[in-house]
Protein backbone atom coordinates (compact mmCIF):
# COMPACT_ATOMS: atom_id res chain seq x y z
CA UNK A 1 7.17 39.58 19.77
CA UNK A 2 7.23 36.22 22.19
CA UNK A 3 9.91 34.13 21.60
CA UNK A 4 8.79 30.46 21.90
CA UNK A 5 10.60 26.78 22.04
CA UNK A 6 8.23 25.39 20.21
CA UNK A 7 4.75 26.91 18.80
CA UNK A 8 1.71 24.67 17.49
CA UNK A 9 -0.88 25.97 15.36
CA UNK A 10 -4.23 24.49 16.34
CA UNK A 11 -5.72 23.05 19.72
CA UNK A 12 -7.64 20.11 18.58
CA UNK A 13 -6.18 16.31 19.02
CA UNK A 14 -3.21 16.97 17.18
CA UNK A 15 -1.98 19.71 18.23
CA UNK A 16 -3.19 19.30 22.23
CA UNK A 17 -1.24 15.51 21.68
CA UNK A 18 2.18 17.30 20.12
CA UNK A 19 2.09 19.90 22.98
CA UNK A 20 1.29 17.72 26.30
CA UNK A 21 4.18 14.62 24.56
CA UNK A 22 6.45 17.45 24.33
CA UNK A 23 5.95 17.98 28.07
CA UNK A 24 7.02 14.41 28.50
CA UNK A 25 10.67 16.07 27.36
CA UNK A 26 10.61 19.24 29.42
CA UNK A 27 9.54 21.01 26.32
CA UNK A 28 7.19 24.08 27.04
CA UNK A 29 5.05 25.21 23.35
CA UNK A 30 2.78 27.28 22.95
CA UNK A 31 -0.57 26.46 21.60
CA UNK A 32 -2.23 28.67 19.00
CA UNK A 33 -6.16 28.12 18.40
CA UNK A 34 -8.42 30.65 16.70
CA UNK A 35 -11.59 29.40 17.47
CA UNK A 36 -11.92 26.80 20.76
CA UNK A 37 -9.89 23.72 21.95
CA UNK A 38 -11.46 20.70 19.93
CA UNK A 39 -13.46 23.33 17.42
CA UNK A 40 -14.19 21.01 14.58
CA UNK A 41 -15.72 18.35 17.15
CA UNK A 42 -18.00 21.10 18.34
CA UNK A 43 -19.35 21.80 15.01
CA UNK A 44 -20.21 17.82 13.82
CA UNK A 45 -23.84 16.52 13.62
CA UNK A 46 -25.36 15.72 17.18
CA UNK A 47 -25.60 11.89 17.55
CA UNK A 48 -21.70 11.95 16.06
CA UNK A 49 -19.21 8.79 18.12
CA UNK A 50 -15.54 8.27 17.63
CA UNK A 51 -15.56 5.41 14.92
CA UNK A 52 -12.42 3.96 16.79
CA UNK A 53 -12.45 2.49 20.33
CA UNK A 54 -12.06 4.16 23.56
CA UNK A 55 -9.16 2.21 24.76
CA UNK A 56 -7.23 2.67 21.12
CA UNK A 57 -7.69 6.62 21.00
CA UNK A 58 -5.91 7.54 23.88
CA UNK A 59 -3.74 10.72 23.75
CA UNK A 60 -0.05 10.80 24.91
CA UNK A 61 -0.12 10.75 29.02
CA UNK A 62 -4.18 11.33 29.52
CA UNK A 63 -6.33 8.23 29.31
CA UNK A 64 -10.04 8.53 27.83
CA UNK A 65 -12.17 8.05 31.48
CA UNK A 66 -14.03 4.44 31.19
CA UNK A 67 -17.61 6.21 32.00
CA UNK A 68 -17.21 6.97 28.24
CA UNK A 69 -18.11 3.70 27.49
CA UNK A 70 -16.48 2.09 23.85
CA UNK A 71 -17.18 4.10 21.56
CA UNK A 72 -17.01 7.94 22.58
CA UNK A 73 -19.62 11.05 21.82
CA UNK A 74 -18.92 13.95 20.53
CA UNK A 75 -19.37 16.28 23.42
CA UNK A 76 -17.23 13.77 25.94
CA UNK A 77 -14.64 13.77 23.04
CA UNK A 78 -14.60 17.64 23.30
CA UNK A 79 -14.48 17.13 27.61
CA UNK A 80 -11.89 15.16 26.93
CA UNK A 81 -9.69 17.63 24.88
CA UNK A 82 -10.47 19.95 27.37
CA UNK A 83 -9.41 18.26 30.13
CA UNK A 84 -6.09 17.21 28.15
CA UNK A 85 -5.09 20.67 27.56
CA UNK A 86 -5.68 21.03 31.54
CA UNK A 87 -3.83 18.16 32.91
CA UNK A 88 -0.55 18.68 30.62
CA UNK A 89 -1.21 22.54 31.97
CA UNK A 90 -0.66 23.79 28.48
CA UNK A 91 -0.25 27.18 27.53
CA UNK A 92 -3.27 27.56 25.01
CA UNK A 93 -3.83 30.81 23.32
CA UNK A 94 -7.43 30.86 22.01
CA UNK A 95 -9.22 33.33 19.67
CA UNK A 96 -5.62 34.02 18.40
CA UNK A 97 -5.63 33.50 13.70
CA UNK A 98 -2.31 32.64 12.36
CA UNK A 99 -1.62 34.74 9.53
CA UNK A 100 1.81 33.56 8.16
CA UNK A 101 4.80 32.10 8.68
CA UNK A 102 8.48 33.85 7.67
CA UNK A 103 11.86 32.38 8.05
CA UNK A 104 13.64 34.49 10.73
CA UNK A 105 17.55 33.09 10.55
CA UNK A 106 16.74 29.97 11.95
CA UNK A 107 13.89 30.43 13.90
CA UNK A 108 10.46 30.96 12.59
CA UNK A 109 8.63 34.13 12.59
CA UNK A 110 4.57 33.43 13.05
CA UNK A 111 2.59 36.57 12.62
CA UNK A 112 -0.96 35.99 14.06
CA UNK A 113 -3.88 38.48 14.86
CA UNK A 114 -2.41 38.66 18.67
CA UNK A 115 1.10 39.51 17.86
CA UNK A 116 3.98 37.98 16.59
CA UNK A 117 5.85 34.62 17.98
CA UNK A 118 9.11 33.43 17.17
CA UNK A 119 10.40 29.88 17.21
CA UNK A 120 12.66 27.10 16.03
CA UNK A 121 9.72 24.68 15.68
CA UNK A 122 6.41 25.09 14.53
CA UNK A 123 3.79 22.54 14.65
CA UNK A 124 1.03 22.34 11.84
CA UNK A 125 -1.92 21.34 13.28
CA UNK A 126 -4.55 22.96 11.75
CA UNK A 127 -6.96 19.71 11.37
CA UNK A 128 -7.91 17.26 8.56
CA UNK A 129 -11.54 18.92 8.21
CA UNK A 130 -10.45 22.56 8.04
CA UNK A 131 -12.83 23.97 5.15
CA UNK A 132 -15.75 22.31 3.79
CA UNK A 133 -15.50 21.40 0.11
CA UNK A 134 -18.77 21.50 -2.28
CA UNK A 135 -18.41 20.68 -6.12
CA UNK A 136 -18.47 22.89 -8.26
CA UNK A 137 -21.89 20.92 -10.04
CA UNK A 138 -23.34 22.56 -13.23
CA UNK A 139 -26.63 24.71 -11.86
CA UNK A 140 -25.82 24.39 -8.39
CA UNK A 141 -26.18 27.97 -8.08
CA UNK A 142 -29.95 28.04 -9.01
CA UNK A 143 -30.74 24.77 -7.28
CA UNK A 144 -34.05 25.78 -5.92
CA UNK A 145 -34.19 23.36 -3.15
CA UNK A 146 -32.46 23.26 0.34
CA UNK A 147 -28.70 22.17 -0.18
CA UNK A 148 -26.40 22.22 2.51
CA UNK A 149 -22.80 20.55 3.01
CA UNK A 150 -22.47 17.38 5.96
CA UNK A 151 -20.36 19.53 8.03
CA UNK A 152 -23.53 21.91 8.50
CA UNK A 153 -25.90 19.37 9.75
CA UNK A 154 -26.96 18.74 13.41
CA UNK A 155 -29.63 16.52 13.63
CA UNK A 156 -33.08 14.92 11.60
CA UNK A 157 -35.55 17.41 13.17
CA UNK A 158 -35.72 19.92 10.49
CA UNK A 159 -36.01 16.96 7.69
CA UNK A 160 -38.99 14.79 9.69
CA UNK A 161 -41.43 13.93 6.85
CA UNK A 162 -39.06 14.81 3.92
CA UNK A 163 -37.08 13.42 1.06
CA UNK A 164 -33.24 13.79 1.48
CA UNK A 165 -30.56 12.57 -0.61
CA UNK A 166 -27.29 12.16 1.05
CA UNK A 167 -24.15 12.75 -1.56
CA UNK A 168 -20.95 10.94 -0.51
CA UNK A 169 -19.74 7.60 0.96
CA UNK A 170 -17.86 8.90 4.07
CA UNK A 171 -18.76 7.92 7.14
CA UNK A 172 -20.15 10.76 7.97
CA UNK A 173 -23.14 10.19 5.22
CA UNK A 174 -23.72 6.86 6.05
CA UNK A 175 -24.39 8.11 9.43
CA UNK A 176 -26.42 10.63 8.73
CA UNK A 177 -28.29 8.39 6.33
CA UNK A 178 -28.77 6.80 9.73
CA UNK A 179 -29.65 9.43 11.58
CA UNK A 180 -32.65 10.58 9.17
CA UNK A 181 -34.12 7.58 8.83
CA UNK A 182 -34.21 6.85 12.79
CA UNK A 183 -35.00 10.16 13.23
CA UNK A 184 -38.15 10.47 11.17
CA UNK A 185 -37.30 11.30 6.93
CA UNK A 186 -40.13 10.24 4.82
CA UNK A 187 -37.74 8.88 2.47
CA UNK A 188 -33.61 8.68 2.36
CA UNK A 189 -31.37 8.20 -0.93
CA UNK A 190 -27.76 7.78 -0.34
CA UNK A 191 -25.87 9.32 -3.82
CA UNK A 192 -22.30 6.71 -4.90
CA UNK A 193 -20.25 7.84 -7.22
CA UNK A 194 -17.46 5.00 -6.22
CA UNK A 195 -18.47 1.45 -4.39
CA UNK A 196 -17.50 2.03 -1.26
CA UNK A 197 -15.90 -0.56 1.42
CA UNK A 198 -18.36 -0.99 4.35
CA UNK A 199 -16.77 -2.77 7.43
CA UNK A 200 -18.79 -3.31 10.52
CA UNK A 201 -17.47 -0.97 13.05
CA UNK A 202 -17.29 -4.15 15.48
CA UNK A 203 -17.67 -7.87 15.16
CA UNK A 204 -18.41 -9.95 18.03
CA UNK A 205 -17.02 -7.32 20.23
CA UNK A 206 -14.02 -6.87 18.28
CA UNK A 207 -13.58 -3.41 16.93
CA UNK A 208 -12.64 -3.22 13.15
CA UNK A 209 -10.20 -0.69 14.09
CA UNK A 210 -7.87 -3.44 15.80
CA UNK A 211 -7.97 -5.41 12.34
CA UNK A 212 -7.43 -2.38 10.70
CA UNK A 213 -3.93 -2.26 13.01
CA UNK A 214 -3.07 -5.60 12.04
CA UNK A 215 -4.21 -4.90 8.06
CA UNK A 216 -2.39 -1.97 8.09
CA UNK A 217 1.16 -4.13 8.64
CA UNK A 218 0.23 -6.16 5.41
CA UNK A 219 1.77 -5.07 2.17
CA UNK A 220 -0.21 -2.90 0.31
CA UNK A 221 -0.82 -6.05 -2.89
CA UNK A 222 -2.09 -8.61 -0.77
CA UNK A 223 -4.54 -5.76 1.17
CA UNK A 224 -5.92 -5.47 -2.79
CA UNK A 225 -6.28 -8.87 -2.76
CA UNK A 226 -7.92 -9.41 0.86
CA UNK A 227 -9.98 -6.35 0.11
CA UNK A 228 -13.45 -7.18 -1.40
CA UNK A 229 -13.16 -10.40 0.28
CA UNK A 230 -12.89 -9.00 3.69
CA UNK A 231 -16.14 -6.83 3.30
CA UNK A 232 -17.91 -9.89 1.37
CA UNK A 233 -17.41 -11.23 4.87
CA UNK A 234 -18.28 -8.90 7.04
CA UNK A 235 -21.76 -7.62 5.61
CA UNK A 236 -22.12 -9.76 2.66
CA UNK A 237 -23.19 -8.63 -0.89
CA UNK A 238 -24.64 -5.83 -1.48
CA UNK A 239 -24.47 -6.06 -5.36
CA UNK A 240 -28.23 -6.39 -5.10
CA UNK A 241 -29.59 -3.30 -3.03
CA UNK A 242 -27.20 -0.90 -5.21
CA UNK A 243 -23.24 -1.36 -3.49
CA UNK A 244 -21.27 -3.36 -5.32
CA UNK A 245 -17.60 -4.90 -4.00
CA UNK A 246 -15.43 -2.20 -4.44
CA UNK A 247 -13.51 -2.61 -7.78
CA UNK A 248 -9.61 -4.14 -7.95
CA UNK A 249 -6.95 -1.78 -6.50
CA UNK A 250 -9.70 -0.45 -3.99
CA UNK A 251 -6.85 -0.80 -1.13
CA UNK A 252 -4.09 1.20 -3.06
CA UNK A 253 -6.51 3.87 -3.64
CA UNK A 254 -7.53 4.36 -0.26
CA UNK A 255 -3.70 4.49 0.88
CA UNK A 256 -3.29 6.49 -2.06
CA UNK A 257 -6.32 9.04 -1.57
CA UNK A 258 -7.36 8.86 2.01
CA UNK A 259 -10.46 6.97 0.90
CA UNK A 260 -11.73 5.19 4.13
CA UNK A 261 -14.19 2.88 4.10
CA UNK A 262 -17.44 3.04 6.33
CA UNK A 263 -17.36 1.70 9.33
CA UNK A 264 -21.10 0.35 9.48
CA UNK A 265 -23.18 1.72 12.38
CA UNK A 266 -26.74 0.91 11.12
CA UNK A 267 -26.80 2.05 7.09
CA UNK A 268 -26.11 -1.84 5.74
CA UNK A 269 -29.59 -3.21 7.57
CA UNK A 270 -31.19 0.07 6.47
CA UNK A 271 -29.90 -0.67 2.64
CA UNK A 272 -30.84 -4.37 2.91
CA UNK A 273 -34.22 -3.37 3.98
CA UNK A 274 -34.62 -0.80 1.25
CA UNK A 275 -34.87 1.99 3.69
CA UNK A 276 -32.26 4.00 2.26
CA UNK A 277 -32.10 3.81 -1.48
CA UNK A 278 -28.87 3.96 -3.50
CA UNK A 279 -28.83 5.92 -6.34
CA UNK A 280 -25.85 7.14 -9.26
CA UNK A 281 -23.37 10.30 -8.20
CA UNK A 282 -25.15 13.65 -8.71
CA UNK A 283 -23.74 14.94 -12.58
CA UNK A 284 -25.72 18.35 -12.07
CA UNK A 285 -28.68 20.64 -10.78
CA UNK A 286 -31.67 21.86 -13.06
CA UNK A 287 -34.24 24.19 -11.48
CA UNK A 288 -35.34 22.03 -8.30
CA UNK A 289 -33.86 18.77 -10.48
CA UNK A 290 -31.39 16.88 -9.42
CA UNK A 291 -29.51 14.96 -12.39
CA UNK A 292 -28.08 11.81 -12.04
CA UNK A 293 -25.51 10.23 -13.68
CA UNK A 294 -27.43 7.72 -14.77
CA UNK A 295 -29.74 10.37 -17.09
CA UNK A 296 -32.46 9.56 -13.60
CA UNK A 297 -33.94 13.20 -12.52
CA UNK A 298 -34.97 13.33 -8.93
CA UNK A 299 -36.79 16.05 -6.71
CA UNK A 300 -35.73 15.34 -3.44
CA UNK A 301 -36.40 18.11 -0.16
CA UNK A 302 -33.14 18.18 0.50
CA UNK A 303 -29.66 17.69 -0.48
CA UNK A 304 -26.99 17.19 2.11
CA UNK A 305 -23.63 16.69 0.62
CA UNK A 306 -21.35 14.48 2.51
CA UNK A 307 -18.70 15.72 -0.33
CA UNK A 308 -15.33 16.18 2.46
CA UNK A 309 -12.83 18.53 3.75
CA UNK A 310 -10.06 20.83 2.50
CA UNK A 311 -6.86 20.97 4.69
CA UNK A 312 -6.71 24.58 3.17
CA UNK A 313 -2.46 24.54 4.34
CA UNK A 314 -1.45 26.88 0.73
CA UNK A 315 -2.19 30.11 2.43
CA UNK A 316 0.17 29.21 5.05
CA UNK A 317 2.79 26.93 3.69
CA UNK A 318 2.65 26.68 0.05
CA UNK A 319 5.18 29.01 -1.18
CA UNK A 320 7.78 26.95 0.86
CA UNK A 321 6.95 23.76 -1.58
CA UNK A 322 5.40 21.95 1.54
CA UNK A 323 1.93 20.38 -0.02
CA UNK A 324 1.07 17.92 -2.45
CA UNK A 325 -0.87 19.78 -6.15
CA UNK A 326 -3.04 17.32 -6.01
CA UNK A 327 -4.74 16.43 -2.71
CA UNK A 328 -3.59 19.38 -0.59
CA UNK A 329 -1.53 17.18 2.00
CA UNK A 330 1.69 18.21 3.38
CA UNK A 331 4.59 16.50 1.68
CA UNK A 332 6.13 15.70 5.17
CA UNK A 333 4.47 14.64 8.17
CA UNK A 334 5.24 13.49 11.92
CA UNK A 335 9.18 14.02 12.77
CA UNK A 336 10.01 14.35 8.85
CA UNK A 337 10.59 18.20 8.17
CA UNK A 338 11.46 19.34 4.32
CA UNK A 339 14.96 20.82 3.77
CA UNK A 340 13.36 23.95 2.38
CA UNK A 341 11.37 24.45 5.85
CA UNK A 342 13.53 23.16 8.68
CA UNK A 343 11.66 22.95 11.82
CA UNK A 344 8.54 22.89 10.36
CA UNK A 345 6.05 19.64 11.36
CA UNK A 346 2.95 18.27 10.37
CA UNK A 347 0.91 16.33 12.18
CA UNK A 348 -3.04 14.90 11.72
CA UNK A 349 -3.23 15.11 7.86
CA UNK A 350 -3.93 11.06 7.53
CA UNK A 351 -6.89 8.88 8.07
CA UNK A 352 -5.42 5.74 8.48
CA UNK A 353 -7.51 2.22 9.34
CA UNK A 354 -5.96 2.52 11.81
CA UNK A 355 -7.19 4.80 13.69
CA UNK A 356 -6.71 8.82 13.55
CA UNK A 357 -5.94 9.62 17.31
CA UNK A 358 -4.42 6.10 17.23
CA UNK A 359 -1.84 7.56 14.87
CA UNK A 360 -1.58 11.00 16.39
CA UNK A 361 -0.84 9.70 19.82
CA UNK A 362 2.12 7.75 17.72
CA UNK A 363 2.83 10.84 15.86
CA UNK A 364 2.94 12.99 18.52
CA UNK A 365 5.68 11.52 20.38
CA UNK A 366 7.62 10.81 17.49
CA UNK A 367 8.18 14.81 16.86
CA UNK A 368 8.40 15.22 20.77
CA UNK A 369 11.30 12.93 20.76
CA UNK A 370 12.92 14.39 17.36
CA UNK A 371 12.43 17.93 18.76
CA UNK A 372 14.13 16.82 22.03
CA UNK A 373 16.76 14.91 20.16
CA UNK A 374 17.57 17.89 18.34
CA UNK A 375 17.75 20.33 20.72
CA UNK A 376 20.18 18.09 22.80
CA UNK A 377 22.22 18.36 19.76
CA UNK A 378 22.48 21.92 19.31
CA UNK A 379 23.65 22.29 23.12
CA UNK A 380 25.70 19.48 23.06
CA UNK A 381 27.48 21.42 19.74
């Protein structure tokens, strides 16, 4: 059994941000990973960028080098974590599964596949993309055709020549979309259940992801107001090629359900030019059918279903009452703990506009300083 100050469960941004701004106080924790530092970047599709800026996703006390260029790849956003974790000098156990957590008096007992750790804080940072999720479609199990989730694909080679339908508005299908037509797909249909918002990723040089810092100050009403409007300006109407506006209330649901829009890197020219073609959500699977909701059938090569993550946190935390029924989010999050689970954070379970490392740098320090804070108390007592 280690006893710890402080132990974090993950080693991607989140966690690697919590640990090196607790440095910042003197505060030593101990990192838990159970694959590799920055694991879920490691596994995304191969032409994959950070949708946000360089110079707005800096962690706490490491800059992003400028030879990244503006918008960061995947593999120098997994350098990057990397070197984090080695400038901080943090104490990062790899290869190490936590199995459960168990109040211990007032520390925290974390049982892992390594041994045992004890603690007055523990840090949740497990990642928004933990497990992938694939609906549970009517005669998706005898789909004859090749179906695979987003979070499986690398890259267009296997799918040169070929139909593919692409199932999901996230940015990671409209990229991908992208990605197959560039890189050689006879033909590309993009599945929408729900009109998404598409936002150019930059404008004149300006990076939606500043607006989206400015937006994000805006009351919530007036954001469902500005909404269609603001996409009406920045790639027009789509109404025609198959993407409406998005409906009324599309802001509240996207603070409400972590339902981001795209930020455009190539699929709005694509659509205008009928290159990728929009069709209704997939209702079900029939023998090498694909059913539409719209009573179409369609035979396409390949599905890839850009259908999301789980944050899969019950296992761990959800006897103490710690997430949400409905969407699987933690009920607390950055310095906020529950009174059922003191000393227990969360951190990196929002996509804001804003930016994700944006608001995990902002995160991060905020439970550095309340961890600090708080220990200061309890010697000062």
């Amino acid at each position: 059994m280690e006893k710890c100050e402080v132990v974090v469960i993950g080693a991607g941004p989140a966690g690697l941000a919590t640990a090196g701004a607790l440095r910042h106080y003197g505060i030593g924790a101990v990192v838990l990973e159970r694959d590799a530092i920055g694991a879920s970047w490691r596994k995304h599709y191969d032409r994959l960028h950070l949708h946000t800026v360089r110079w707005l996703s800096h962690l706490p006390g490491y800059k992003m080098p400028r030879r990244y260029g503006a918008w960061v790849a995947r593999d120098d956003v997994v350098e990057y974590l990397e070197d984090y974790a080695e400038a901080h000098n943090l104490d990062v156990r790899t290869g190490v599964e936590v199995e459960s957590l168990e109040r211990d008096g007032d520390d925290w007992l974390v049982r892992t596949s390594d041994g045992d750790f004890v603690a007055p804080r523990v840090v949740i940072a497990t990642g928004y993309n933990r497990h992938q999720h694939l609906p549970d479609w009517p005669g998706v199990a005898g789909y004859t055709g090749d179906l695979i989730h987003s979070g499986d694909y690398r890259n267009p080679e296997a799918y040169i020549g070929k139909t593919v339908l692409v199932v999901g508005t996230g940015n990671s299908g409209a990229e991908i979309c992208v990605d197959l037509v560039e890189g050689g797909a006879k033909h590309v249909q993009l599945s929408v259940r729900t009109p998404p918002t598409v936002l150019l990723r930059d404008t004149n040089g300006v990076p939606g992801q500043a607006l989206g810092v400015v937006f994000r100050r805006l009351p919530v009403p007036v954001m469902d107001r500005l909404w269609p409007a603001i996409q009406k300006t920045a790639v027009g109407d789509l109404s025609a090629h198959g993407l409406p506006l998005p409906p009324p209330g599309a802001y509240s649901k996207f603070m409400r359900d972590d339902v981001t829009p795209i930020l455009d890197v190539g699929l709005v020219p694509l659509v205008k030019q009928d290159r990728v073609e929009i069709v209704a959500a997939v209702e079900a699977f029939d023998g090498d059918d694909v059913v539409l909701a719209d009573g179409r059938r369609i035979q396409p090569d390949a599905v890839i279903a850009g259908t999301g993550f789980r944050r899969g946190l019950e296992p761990l935390v959800g006897a103490y009452g710690l997430v949400e029924s409905q969407k699987g989010r933690p009920v607390v999050h950055g310095p906020e703990t529950h009174p059922e689970a003191p000393g227990i954070h969360f951190i990196g379970y929002t996509n804001p506009i804003s930016g994700m490392f944006r608001e995990i740098a902002i995160d991060a320090r905020r439970i550095a300083k309340e961890i600090a804070r708080s220990d200061a108390s309890a010697r000062a007592a």
